[in-house]
Protein backbone atom coordinates (compact mmCIF):
# COMPACT_ATOMS: atom_id res chain seq x y z
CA UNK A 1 0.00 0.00 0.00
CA UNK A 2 1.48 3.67 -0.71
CA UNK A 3 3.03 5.48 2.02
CA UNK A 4 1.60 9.12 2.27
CA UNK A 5 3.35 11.45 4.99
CA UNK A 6 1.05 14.57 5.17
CA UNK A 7 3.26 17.47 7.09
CA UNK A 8 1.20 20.16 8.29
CA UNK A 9 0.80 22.40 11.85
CA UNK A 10 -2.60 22.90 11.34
CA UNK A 11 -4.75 19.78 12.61
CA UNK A 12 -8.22 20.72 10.18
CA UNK A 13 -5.79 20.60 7.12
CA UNK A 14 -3.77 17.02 7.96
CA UNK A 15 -7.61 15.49 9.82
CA UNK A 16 -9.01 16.65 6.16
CA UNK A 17 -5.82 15.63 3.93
CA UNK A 18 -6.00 11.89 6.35
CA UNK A 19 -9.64 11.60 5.02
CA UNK A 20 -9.09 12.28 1.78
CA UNK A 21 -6.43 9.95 1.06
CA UNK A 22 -7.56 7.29 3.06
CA UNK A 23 -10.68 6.97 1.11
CA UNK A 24 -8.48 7.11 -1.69
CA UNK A 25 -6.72 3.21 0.11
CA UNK A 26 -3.34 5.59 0.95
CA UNK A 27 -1.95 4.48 3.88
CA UNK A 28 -1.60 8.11 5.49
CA UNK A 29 1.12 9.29 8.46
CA UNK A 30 0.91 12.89 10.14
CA UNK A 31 3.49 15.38 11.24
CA UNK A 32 2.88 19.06 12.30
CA UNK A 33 6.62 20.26 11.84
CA UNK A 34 9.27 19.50 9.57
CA UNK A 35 11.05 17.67 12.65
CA UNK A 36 8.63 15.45 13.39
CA UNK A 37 8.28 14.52 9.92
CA UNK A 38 12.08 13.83 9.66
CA UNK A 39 11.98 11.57 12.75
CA UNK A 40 8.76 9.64 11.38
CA UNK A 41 10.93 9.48 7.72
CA UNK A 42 13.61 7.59 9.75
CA UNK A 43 11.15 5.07 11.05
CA UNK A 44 8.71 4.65 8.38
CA UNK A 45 9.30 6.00 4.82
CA UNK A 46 6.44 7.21 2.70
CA UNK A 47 6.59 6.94 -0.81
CA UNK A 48 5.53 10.81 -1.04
CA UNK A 49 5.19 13.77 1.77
CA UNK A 50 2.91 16.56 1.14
CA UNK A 51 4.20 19.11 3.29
CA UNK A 52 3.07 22.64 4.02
CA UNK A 53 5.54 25.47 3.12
CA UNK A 54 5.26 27.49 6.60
CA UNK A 55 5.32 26.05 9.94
CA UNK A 56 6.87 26.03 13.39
CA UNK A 57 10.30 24.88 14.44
CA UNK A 58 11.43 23.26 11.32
CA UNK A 59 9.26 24.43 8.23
CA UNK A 60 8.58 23.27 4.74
CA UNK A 61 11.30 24.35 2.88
CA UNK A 62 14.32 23.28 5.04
CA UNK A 63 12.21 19.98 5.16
CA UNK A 64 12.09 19.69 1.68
CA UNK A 65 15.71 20.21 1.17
CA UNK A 66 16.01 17.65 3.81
CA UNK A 67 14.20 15.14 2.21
CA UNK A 68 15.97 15.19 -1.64
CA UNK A 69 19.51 15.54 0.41
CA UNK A 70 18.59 12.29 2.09
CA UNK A 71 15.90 10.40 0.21
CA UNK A 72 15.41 11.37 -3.26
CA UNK A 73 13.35 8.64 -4.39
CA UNK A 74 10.39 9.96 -1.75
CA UNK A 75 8.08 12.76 -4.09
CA UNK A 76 7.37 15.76 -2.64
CA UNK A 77 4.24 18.21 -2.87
CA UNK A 78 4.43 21.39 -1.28
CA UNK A 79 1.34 23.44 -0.32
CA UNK A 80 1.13 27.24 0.94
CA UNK A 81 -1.53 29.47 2.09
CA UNK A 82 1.02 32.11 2.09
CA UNK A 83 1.21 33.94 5.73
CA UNK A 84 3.27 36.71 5.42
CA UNK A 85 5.38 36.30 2.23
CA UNK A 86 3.29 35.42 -0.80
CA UNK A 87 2.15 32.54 -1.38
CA UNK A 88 3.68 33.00 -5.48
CA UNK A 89 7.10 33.73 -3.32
CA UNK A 90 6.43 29.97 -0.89
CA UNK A 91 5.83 27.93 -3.61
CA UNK A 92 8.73 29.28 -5.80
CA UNK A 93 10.92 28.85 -3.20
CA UNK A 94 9.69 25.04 -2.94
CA UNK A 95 9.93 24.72 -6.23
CA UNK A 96 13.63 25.53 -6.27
CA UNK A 97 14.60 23.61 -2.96
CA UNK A 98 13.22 20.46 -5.49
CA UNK A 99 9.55 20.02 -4.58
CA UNK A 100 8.06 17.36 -7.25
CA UNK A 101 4.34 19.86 -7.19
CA UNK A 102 3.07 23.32 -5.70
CA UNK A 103 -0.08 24.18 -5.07
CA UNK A 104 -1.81 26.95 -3.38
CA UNK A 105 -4.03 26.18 -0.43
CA UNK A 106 -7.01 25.31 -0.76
CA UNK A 107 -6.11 22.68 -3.41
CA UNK A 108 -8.71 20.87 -4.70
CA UNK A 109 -9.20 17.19 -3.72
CA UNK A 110 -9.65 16.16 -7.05
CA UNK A 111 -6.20 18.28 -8.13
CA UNK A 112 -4.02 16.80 -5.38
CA UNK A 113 -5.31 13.08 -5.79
CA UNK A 114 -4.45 13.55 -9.49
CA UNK A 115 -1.53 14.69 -8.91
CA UNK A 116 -0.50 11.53 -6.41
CA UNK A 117 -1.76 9.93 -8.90
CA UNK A 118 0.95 11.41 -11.81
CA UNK A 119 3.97 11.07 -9.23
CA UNK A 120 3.21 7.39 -8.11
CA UNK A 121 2.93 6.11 -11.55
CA UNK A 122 6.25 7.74 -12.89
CA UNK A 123 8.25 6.80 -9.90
CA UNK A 124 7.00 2.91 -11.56
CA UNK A 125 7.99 3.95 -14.72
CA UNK A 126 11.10 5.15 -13.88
């Protein structure tokens, strides 16, 4: 079953995201800071994270670059509401720190299960 690591410090988004995707027969794992998502990546790999861009402690970015330093065969979907920067300025910024998709919150369900969808089956092809 496929791995999904949703990375996010707001509980409604990850309790909405775990819903989604489990209907969806993703097995799903929850983090609400980039560290705690690197310790859970240790124990139990995913097979993609979808991370938020701005959080707490560790946040999406430095997690990101964490994640294609370490393990660059897990796919990586960043997601920003913006805060105080942009949100164009977030998702660049993911983007260029090697995040496989960025979308703006809200996403659509339909947008980010086909976009699961897209990375899973080229990480078979490949």
């Amino acid at each position: 079953m496929t791995r999904i690591l949703i990375v996010d410090d707001d509980n409604n988004v990850r309790r909405f995201f775990r819903c989604l995707l489990e209907r969806a027969h993703y097995e799903v794992m929850e983090a609400d800071d980039g560290d705690v998502a690197l310790r859970t990546l240790k124990k139990n790999q995913p097979d993609v994270v979808i991370t938020d861009v701005l959080m707490p402690n560790k946040e999406g970015l430095e997690l990101i670059q964490d994640i294609k330093t370490n393990y660059p065969h897990i796919k990586v979907i960043a997601l920003s509401g913006g805060g105080v920067l942009d949100m164009r300025y977030c998702l660049a910024f993911a983007d260029g720190f090697g995040a496989d998709r960025v979308f703006a919150k809200p996403i659509k369900p339909q947008q980010l299960l086909g976009s699961l969808k897209e990375l899973l089956t080229a990480a078979q092809v490949a």
